[in-house]
Each structure stands twice: as C-alpha cells, then as structure tokens.
N, C-alpha and C. Protein backbone atom coordinates (compact mmCIF):
# COMPACT_ATOMS: atom_id res chain seq x y z
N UNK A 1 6.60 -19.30 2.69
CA UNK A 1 5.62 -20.15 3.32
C UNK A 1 4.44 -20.33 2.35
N UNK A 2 4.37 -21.34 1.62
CA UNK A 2 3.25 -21.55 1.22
C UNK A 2 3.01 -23.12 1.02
N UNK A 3 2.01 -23.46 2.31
CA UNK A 3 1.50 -24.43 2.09
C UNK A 3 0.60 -25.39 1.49
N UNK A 4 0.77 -26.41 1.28
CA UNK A 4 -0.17 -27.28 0.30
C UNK A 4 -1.85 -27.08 0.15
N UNK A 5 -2.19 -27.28 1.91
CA UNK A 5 -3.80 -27.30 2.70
C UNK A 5 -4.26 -25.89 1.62
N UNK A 6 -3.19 -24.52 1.57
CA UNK A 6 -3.57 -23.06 1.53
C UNK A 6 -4.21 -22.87 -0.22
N UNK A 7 -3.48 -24.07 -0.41
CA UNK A 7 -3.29 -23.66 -2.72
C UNK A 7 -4.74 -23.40 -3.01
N UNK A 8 -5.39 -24.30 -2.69
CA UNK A 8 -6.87 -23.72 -3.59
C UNK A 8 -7.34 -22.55 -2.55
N UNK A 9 -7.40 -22.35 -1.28
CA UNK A 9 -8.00 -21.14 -1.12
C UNK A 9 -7.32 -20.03 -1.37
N UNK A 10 -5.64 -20.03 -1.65
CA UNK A 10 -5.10 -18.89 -2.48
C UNK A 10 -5.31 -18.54 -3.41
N UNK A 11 -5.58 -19.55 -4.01
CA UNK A 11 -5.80 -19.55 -6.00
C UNK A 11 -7.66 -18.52 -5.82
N UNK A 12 -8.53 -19.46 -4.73
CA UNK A 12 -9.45 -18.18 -5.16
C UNK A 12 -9.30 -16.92 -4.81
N UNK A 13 -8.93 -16.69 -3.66
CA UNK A 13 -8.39 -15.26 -3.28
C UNK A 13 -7.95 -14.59 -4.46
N UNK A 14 -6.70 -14.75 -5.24
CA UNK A 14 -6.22 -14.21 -6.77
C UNK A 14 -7.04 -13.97 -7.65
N UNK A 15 -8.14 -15.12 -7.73
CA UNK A 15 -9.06 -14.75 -8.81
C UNK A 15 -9.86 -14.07 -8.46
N UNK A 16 -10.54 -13.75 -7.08
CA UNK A 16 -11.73 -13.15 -7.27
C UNK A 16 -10.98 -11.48 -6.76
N UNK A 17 -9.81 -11.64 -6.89
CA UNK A 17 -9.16 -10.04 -5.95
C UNK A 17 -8.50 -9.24 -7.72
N UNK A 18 -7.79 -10.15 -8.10
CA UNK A 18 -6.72 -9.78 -9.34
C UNK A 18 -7.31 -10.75 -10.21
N UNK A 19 -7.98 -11.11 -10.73
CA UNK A 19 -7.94 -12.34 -12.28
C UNK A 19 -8.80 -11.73 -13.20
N UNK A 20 -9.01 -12.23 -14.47
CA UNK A 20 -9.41 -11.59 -15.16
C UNK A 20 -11.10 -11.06 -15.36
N UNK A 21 -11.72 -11.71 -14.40
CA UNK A 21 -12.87 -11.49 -13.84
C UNK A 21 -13.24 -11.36 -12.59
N UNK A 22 -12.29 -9.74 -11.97
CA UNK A 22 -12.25 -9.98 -10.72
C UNK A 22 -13.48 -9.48 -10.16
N UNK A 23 -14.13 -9.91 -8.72
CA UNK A 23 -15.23 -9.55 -8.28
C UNK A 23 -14.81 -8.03 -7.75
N UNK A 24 -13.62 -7.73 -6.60
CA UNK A 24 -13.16 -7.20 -6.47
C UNK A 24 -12.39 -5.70 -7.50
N UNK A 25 -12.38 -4.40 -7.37
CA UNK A 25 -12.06 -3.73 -8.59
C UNK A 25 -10.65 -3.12 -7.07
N UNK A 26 -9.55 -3.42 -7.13
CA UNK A 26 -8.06 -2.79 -6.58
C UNK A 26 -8.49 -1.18 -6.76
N UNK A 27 -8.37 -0.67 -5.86
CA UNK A 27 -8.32 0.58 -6.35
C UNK A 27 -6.76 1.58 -5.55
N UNK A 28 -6.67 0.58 -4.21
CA UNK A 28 -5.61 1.08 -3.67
C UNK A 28 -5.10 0.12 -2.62
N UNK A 29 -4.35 0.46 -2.01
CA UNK A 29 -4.11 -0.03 -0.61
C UNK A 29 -3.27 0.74 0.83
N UNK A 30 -4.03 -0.01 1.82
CA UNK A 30 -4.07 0.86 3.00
C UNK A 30 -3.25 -0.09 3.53
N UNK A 31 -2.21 0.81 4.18
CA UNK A 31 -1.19 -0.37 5.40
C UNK A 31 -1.19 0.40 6.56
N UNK A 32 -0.98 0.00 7.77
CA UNK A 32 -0.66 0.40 8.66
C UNK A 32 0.70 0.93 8.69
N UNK A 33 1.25 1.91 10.03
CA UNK A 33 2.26 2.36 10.05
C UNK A 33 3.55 1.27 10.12
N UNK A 34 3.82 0.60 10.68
CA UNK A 34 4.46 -0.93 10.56
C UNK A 34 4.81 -1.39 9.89
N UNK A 35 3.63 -1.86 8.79
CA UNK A 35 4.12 -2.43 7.23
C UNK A 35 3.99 -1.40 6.36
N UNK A 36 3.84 0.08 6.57
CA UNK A 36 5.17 0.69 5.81
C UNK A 36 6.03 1.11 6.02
N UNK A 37 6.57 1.03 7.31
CA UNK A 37 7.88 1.42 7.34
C UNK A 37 9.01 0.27 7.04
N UNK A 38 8.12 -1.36 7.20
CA UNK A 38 8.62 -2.50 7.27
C UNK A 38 9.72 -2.64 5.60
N UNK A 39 7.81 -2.46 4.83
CA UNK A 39 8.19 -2.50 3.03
C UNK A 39 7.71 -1.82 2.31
N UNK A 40 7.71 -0.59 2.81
CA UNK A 40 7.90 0.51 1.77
C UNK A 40 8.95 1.77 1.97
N UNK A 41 8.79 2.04 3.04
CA UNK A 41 10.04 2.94 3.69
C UNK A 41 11.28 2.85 4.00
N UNK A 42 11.37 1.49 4.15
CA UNK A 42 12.58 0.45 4.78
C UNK A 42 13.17 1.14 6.42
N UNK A 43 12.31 1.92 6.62
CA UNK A 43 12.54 3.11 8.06
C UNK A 43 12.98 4.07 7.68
N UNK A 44 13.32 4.49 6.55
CA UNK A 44 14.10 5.87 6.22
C UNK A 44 13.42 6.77 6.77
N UNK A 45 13.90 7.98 6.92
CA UNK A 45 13.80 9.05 7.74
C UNK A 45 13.06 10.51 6.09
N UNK A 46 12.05 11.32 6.30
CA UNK A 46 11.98 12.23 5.42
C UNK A 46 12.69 13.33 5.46
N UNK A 47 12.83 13.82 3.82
CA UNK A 47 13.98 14.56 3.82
C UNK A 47 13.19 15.70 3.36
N UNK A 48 12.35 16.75 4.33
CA UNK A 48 11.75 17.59 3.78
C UNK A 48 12.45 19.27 3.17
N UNK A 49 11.79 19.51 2.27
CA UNK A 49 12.49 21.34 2.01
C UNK A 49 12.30 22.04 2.60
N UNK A 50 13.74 23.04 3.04
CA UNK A 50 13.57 23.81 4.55
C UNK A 50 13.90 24.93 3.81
N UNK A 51 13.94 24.92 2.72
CA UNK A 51 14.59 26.07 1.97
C UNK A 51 13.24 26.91 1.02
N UNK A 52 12.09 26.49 1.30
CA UNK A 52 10.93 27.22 0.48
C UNK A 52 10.25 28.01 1.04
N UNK A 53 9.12 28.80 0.41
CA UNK A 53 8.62 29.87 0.77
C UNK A 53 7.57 29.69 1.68
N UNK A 54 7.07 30.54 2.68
CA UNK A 54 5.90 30.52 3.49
C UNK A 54 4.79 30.72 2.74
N UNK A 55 3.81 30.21 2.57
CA UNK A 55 2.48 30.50 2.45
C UNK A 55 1.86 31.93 2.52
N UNK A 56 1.34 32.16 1.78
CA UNK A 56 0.98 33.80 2.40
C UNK A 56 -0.67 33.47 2.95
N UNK A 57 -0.68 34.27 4.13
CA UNK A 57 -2.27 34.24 4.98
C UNK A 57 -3.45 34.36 3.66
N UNK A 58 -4.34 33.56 4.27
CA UNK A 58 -5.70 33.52 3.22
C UNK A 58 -5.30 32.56 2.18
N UNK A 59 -4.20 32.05 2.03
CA UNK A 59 -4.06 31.03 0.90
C UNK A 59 -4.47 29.43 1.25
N UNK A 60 -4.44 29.35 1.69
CA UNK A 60 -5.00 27.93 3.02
C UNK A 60 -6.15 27.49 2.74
C-alpha cells in the first residue's frame, strides 16, 4: 500500500527519522506484544534451559 496523496509526507517522515540529517537520533524500538509476535517471533514458543544451575541466596 503505498499511495500517491502519502509520497511527500513519507519522503519527510524518512528524512527527518533516517536521512542523512536526521532530526530524530533511532536509538531503538518499542512494539507491542502483537507486532512482535506478528514480525519478530512469528508466534514461536521459548525454548528456555531447564538443565542449569540455581542461583545461590544473596546473589540477586
């Protein structure tokens, strides 16, 4: 989807977010639970280690 009406207010969005003089400095990004499970997780399930050691008290 990218419409005609959208081109110049996309084009500034890019520049002032990502271009080579961005106003904006990326430092990360935050998604909700949704769009990462959507496109980053693809829903997979975690596969944690059940096989490691306990913590010893006071290490916390």
């Amino acid at each position: 989807m990218n419409p005609k009406e959208s081109k110049d207010s996309a084009t500034l969005f890019y520049q002032l977010s990502f271009g080579k003089v961005a106003h904006y400095h990326h430092q990360g990004w935050l998604s909700g639970r949704t769009t990462t499970n959507e496109n980053l997780t693809k829903y997979r399930q975690p596969n944690p280690h059940t096989t490691t050691n306990s913590v010893r008290t006071g290490l916390i």
